[in-house]
Protein backbone atom coordinates (compact mmCIF):
# COMPACT_ATOMS: atom_id res chain seq x y z
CA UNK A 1 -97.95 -28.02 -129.24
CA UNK A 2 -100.90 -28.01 -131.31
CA UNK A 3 -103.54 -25.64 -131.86
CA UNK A 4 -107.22 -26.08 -131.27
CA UNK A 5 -109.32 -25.55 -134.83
CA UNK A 6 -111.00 -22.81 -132.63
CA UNK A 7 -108.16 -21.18 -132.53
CA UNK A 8 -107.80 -20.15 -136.26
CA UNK A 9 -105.22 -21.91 -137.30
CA UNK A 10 -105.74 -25.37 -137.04
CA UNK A 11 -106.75 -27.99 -139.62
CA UNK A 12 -110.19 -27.29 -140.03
CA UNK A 13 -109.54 -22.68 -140.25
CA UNK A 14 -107.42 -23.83 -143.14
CA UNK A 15 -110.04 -25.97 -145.26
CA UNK A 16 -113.32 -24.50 -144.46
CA UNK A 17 -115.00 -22.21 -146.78
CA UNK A 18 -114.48 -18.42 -146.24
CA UNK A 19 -116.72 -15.59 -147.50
CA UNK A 20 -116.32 -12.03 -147.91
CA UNK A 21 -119.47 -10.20 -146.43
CA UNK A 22 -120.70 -7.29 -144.62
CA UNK A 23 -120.83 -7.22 -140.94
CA UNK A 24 -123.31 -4.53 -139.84
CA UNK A 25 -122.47 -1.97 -137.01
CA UNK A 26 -123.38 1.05 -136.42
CA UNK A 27 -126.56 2.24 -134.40
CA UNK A 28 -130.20 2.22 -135.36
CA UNK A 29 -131.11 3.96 -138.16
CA UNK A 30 -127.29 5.13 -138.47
CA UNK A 31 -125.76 1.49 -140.10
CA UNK A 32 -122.07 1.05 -140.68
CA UNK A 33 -120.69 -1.57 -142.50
CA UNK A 34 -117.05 -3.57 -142.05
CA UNK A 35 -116.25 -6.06 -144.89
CA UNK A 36 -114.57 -9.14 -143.70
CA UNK A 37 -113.64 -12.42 -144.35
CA UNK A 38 -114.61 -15.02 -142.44
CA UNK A 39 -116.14 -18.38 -142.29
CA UNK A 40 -119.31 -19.62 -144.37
CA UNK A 41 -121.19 -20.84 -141.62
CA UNK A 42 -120.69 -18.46 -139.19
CA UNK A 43 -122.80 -15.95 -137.44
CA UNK A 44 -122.12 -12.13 -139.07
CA UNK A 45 -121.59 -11.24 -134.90
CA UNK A 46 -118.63 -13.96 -134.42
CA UNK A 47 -115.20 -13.79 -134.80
CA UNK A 48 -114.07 -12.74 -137.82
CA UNK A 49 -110.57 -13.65 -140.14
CA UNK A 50 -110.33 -10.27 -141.23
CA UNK A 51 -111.41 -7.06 -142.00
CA UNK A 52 -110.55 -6.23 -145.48
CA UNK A 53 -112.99 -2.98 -145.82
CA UNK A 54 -115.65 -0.73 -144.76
CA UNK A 55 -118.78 0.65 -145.86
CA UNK A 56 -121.05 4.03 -145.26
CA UNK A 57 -124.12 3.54 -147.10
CA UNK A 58 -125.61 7.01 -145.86
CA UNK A 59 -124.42 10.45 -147.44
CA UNK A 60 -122.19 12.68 -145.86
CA UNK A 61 -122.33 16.52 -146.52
CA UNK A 62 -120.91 16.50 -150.05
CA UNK A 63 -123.36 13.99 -150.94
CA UNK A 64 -121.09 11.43 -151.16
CA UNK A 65 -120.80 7.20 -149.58
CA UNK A 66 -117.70 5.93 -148.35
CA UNK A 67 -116.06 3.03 -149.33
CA UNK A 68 -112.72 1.97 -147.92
CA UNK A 69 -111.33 -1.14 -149.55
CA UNK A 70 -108.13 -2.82 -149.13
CA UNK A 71 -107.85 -4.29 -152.78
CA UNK A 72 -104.63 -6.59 -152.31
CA UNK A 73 -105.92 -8.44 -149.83
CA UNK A 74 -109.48 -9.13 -151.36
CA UNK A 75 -107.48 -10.56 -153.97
CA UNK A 76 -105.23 -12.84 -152.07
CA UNK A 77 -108.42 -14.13 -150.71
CA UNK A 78 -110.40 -14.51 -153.98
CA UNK A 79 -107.64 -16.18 -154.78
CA UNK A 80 -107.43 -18.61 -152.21
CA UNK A 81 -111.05 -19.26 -153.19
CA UNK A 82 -113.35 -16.79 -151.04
CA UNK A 83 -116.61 -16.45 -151.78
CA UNK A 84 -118.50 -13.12 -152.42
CA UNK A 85 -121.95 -12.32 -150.87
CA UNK A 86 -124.43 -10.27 -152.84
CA UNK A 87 -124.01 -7.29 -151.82
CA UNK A 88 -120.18 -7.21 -151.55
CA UNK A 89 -119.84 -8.48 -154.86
CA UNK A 90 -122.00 -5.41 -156.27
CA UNK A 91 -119.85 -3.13 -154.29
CA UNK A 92 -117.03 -4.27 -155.51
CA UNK A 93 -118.10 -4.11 -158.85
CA UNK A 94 -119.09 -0.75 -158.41
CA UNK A 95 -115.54 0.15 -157.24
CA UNK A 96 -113.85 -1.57 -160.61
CA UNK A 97 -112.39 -4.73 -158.69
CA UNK A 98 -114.18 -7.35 -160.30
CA UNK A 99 -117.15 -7.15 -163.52
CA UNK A 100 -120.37 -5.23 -162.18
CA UNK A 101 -122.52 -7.52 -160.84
CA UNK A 102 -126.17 -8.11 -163.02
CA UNK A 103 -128.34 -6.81 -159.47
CA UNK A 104 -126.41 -3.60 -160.05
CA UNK A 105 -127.54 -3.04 -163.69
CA UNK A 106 -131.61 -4.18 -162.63
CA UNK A 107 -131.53 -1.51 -160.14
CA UNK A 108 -130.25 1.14 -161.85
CA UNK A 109 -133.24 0.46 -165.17
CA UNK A 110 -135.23 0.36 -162.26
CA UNK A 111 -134.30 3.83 -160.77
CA UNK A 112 -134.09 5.47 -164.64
CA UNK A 113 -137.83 3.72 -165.31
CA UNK A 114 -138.82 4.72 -161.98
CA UNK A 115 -137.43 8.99 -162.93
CA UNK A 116 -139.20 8.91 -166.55
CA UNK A 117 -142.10 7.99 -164.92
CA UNK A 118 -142.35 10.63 -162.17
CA UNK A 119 -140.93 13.39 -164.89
CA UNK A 120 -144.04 12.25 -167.20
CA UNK A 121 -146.83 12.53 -164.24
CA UNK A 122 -144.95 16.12 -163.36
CA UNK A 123 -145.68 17.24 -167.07
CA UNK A 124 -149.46 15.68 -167.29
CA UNK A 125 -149.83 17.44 -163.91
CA UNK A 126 -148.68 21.23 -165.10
CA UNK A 127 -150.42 20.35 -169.00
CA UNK A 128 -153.29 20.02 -166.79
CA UNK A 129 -153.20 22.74 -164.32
């Protein structure tokens, strides 16, 4: 007895193209993130393959985000050809798995530009006052 493709194991689960992504949980204002793998085309609120990871993108008491990543599996599926989304592939960057990703060096020029700036209006401001 076969499977149905919906199932996720038939013919078409094995050659359609699969994507690690964020999947966004979590209440308003308060986001979570799990990191999954799961098929291109698919909604970020359907089923997924697997969870591989999660995300907190706000700051705890010690200041600090966390990331929870299971790294041999990411691989197996980067192996078997997995895509990376944007974000995910700065993250993991970030987190020494693969080469930081060129959005992650922009934004932090950005933030430094965006500091020197402020510090240089704070010091016209007390020269002047």
């Amino acid at each position: 007895m076969s499977l149905s493709p919906a199932s996720g194991i038939g013919r078409f689960y094995a050659k359609s193209a699969k994507i690690i992504r964020f999947v966004r949980l979590g209440c308003t204002n308060r986001p979570f993130y799990h990191i999954v793998v799961m098929e291109r085309r698919k909604n970020q609120h359907q089923p997924v393959i697997e969870q591989v990871g999660s995300f907190d993108p706000l700051p705890n008491d010690f200041n600090e985000r966390l990331v929870a990543l299971n790294t041999e599996r990411i691989r197996f599926w980067l192996g078997k050809g997995a895509h990376l989304s944007t974000p995910a592939a700065e993250l993991l960057g970030i987190a020494g798995l693969l080469p930081i990703h060129p959005r992650t060096y922009m934004s932090a020029w950005r933030n430094r530009r965006a500091a020197a700036e402020a510090e240089a209006t704070a010091e016209k401001a007390e020269s002047t006052a």
